[in-house]
Protein backbone atom coordinates (compact mmCIF):
# COMPACT_ATOMS: atom_id res chain seq x y z
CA UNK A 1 114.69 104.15 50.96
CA UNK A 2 113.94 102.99 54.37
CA UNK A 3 117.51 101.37 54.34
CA UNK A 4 119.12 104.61 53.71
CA UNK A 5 117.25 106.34 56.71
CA UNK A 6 119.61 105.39 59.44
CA UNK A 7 122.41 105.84 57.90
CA UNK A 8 121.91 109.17 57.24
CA UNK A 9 120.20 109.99 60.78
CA UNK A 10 124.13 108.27 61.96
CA UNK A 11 125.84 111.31 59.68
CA UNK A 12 123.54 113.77 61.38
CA UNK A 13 124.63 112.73 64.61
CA UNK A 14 127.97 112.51 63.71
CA UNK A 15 128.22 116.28 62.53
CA UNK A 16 126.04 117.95 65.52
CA UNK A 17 128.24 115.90 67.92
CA UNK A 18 131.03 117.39 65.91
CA UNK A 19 129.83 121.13 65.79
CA UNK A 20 128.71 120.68 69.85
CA UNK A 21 132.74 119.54 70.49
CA UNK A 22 133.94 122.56 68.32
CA UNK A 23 131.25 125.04 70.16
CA UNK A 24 132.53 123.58 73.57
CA UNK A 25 136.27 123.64 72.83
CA UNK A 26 135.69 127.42 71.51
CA UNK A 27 134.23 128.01 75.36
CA UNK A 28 137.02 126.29 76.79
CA UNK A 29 139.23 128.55 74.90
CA UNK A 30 137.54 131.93 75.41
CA UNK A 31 137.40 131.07 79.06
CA UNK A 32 141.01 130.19 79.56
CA UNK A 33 141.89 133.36 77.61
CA UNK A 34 139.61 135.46 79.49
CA UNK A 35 141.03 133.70 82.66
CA UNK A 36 144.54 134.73 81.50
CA UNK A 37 143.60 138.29 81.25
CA UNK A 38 142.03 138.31 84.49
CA UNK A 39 145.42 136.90 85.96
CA UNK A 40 147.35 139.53 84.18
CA UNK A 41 145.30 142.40 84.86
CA UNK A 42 145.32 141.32 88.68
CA UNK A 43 149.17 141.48 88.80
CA UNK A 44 148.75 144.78 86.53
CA UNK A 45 146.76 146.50 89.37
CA UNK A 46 149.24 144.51 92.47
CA UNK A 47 150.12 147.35 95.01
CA UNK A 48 153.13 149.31 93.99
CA UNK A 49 156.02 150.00 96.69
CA UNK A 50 155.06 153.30 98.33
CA UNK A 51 156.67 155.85 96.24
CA UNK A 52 159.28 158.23 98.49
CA UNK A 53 157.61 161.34 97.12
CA UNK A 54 160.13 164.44 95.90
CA UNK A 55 161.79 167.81 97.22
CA UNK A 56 159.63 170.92 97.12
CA UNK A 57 161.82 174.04 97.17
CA UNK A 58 160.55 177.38 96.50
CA UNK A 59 162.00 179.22 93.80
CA UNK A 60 164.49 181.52 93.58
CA UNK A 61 164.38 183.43 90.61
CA UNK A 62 161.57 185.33 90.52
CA UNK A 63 162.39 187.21 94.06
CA UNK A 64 165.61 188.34 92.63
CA UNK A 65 166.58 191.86 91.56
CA UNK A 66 167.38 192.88 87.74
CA UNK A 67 170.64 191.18 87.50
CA UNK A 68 173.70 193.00 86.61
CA UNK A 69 175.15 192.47 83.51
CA UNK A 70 178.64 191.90 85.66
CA UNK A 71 177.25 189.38 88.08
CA UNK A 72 174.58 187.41 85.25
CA UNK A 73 176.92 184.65 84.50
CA UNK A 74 177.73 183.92 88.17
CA UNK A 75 173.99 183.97 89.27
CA UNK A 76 172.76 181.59 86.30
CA UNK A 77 175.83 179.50 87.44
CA UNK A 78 174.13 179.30 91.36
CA UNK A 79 170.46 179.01 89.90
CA UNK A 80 171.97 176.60 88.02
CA UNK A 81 173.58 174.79 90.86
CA UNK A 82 170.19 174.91 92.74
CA UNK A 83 168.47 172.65 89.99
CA UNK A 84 171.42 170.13 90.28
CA UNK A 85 171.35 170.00 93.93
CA UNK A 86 167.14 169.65 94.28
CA UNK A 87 168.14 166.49 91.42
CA UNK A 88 170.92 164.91 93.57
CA UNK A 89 168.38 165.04 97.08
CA UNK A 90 165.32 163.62 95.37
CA UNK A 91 168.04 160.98 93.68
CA UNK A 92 169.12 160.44 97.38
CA UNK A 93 164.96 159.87 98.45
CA UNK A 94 164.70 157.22 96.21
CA UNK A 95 168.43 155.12 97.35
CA UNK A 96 167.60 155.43 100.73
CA UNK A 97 163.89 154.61 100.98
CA UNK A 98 163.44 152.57 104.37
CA UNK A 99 166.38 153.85 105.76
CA UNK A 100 166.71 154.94 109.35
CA UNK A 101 163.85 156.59 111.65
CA UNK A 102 161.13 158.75 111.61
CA UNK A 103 163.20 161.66 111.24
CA UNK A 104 166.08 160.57 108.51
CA UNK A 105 165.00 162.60 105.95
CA UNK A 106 164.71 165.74 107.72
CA UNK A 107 167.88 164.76 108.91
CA UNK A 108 170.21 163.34 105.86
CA UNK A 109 168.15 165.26 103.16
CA UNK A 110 166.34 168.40 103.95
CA UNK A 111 168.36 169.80 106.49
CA UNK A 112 171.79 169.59 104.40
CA UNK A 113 169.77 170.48 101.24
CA UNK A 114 168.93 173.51 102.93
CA UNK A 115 172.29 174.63 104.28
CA UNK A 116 173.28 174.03 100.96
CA UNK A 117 170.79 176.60 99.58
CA UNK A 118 171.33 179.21 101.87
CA UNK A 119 175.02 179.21 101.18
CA UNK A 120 174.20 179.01 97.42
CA UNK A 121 171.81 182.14 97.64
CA UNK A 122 173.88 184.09 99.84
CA UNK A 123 176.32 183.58 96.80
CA UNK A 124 173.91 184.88 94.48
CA UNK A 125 173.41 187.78 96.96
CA UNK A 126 176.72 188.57 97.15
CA UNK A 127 177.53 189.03 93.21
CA UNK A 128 174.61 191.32 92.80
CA UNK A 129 175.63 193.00 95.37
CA UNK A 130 178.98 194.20 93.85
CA UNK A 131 177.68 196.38 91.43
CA UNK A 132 173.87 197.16 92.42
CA UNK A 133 171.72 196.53 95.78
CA UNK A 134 172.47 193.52 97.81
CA UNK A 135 169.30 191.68 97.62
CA UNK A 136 167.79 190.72 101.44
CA UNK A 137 165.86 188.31 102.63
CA UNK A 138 166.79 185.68 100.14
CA UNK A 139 167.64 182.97 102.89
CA UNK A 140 163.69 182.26 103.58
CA UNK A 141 163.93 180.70 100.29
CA UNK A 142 166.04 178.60 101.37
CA UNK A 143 164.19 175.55 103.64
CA UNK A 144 162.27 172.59 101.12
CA UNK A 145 159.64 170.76 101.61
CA UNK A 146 158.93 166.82 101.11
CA UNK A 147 155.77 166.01 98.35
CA UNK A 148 154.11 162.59 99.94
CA UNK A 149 152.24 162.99 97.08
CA UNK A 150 154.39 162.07 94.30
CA UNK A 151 154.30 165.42 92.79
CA UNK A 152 157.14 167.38 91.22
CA UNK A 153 159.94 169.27 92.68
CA UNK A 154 159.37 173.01 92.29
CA UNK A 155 162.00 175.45 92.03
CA UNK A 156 163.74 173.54 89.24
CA UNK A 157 164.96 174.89 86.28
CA UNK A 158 167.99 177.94 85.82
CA UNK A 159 165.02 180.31 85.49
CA UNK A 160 163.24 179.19 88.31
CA UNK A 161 166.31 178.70 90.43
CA UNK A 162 165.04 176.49 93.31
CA UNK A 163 167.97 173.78 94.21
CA UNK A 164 170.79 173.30 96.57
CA UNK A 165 173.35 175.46 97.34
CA UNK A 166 177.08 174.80 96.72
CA UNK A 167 179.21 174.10 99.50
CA UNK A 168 179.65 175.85 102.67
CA UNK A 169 183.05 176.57 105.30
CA UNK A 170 183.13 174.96 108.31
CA UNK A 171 184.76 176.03 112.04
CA UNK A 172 188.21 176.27 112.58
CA UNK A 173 190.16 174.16 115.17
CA UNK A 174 189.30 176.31 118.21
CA UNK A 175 185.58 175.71 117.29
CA UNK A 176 185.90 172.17 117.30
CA UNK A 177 187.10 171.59 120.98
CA UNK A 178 184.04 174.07 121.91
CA UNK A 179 181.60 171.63 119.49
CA UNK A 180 182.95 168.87 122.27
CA UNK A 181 182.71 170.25 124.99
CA UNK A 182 179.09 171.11 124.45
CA UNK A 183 178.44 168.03 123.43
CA UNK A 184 179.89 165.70 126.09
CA UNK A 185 176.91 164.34 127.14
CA UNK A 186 176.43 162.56 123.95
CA UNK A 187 179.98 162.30 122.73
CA UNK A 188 180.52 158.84 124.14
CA UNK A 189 178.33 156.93 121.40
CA UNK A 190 178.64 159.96 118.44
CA UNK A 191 182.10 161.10 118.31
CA UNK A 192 183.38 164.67 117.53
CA UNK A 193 183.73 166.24 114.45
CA UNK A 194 187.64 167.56 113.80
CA UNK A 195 188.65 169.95 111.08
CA UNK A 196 191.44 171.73 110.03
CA UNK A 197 192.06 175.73 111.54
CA UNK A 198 191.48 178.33 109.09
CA UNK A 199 192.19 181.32 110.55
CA UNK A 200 196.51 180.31 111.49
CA UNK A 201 196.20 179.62 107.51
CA UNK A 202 195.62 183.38 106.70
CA UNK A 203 197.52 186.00 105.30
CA UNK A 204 197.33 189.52 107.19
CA UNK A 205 193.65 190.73 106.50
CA UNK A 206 193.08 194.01 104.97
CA UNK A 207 191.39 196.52 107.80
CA UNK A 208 188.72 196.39 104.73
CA UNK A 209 187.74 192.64 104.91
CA UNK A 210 188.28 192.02 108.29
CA UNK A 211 184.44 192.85 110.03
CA UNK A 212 183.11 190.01 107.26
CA UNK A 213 186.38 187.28 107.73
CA UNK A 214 185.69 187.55 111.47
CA UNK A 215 181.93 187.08 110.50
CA UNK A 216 182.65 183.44 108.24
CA UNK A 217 185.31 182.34 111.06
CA UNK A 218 182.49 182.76 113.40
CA UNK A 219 180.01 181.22 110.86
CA UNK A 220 182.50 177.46 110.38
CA UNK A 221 182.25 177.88 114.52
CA UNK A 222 178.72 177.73 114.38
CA UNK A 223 178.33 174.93 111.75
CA UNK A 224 180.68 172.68 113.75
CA UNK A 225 178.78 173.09 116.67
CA UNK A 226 175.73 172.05 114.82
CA UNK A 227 177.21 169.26 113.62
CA UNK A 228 178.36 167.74 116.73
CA UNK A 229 174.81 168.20 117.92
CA UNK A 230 173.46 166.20 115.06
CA UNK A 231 175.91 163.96 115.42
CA UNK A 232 174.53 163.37 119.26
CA UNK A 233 170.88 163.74 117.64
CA UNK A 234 171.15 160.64 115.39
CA UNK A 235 173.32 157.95 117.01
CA UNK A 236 172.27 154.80 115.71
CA UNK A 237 170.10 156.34 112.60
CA UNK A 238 171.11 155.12 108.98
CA UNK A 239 173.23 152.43 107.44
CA UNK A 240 177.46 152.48 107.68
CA UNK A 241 177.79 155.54 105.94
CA UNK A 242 175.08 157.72 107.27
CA UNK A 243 177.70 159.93 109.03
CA UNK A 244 179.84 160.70 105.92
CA UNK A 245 176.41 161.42 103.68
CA UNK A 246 174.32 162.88 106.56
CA UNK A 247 176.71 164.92 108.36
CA UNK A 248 180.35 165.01 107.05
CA UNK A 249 179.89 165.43 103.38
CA UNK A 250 177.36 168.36 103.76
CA UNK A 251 179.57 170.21 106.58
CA UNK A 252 182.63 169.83 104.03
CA UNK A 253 180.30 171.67 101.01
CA UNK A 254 179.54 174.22 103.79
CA UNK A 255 183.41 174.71 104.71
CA UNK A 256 184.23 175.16 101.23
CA UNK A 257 181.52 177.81 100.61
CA UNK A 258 182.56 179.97 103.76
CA UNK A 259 186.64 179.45 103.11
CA UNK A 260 185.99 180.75 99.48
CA UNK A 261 184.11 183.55 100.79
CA UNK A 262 186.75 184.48 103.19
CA UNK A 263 188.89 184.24 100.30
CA UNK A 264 186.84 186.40 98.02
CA UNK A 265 186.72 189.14 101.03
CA UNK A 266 190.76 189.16 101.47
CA UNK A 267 190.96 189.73 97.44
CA UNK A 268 188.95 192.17 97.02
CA UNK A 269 192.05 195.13 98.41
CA UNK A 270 194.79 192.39 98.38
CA UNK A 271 196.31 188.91 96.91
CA UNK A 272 193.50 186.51 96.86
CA UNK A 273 194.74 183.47 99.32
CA UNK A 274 195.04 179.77 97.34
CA UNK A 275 194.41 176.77 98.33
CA UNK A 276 192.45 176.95 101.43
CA UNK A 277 189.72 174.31 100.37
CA UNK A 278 191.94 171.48 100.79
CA UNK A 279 190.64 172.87 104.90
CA UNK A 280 187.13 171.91 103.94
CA UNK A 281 187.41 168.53 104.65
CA UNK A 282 186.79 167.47 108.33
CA UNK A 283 186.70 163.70 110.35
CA UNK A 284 185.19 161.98 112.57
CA UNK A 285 186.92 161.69 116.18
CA UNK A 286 185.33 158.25 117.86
């Protein structure tokens, strides 16, 4: 009996040395595990890159009049368009985040989005006003806003009708030379803007149309003259093709909207003139 003692006191050892290596490799274990968790949920809550926030437009729908039934498919087309347009700039916030100064995306997204919706709602404007009251006032609607805060663009939606607007004209020839001359002082580093003349491209306009064709040749005047001074305004802003996206491309949408309107006006008492968009398109003199 007393032989049999130690032997069995060396099993005892032999198991609780056993169950204290399992305990402590169960520790080591939980503790790595818990130590991987950690890790991940440290790179879970890393900083995030600072989000470029989204367009805020007010919307456009509710301050229009009952629709005619004659101008409904033409306005939903606009509202439409508006909802497109607020997509494409908050598209464009996200590609260009870090690009150019403090004041690129007034510049290359807010501003163009907004000339963009006032030619879009003076559009809408226009087809109600065929057959019922012309609505006014509509063009307030038209400046956005930029969300910091990561919330969502308003205005969205056909029924809602906040967006861009479609394109607009430009300024004829004779504008351009005055868009240069008034901007000489800059001109050396931005360039002038050239586009094509409209009004040597017209047929004879009706006595009818010709108090609102005057009013859009004066308009593409105007809008070249504001381009030239943005071109002056952001020399050296943006990457290689700031000037075409920024400047160019949204004075072309303008064109386009104020040559069809001119159009529209000639057509109402006579042929309708064709073709006059391929005028829209305007370069950059260096």
């Amino acid at each position: 009996m007393s032989r049999a003692l130690p032997k069995y006191n060396k099993r005892r050892v032999v198991m609780i040395g056993g169950a204290a290596a399992v305990v402590l490799s169960g520790a080591v274990i939980a503790g790595s595990a818990l130590a991987g968790e950690s890790g991940k949920s440290s790179a879970n809550n890393a900083p995030t890159k600072a989000a470029p926030g989204t367009v805020n437009c007010p919307a456009v729908a509710p301050s229009l009049p009952a629709v005619p039934a004659s101008a409904k498919a033409e306005v939903d087309r606009n509202l439409a368009l508006l909802n497109t347009q607020i997509a494409e700039a908050n598209k464009r916030l996200v590609d260009t985040v870090g690009q150019g100064g403090p004041n690129f995306v007034q510049n290359a997204i807010l501003g163009p989005l907004k000339d963009k919706r006032v030619a879009t709602v003076n559009r809408i404007a226009t087809a109600i006003g065929r057959t019922a009251a012309k609505p006014q006032g509509l063009d307030a609607l038209a400046p956005c806003k930029l969300n910091t805060g990561g919330g969502t663009a308003t205005g969205g939606g056909a029924a809602a009708g906040g967006g861009a607007a479609p394109a607009a004209p430009s300024a004829t020839a004779t504008a351009q030379a005055g868009g240069a001359a008034n901007n000489a002082g800059g001109a050396a580093a931005a360039g002038t803007i050239t586009c094509p003349d409209v009004a040597s491209q017209l047929p004879a306009v009706p006595a009818s149309a010709k108090a609102e064709v005057d009013r859009n040749l004066a308009l593409l005047n105007t809008q070249i003259t504001e381009a030239n001074t943005r071109l002056v305004n952001t020399v050296g802003q943006g990457g290689p093709n700031f000037v075409q996206n920024a400047i160019l491309g949204p004075l072309k949408d303008k064109r386009a909207s104020t040559i069809d309107r001119i159009a529209i006006s000639i057509g109402r008492t006579a042929a309708k003139p064709t073709g006059l968009n391929s005028l829209a398109t305007c370069t950059l003199n260096k």
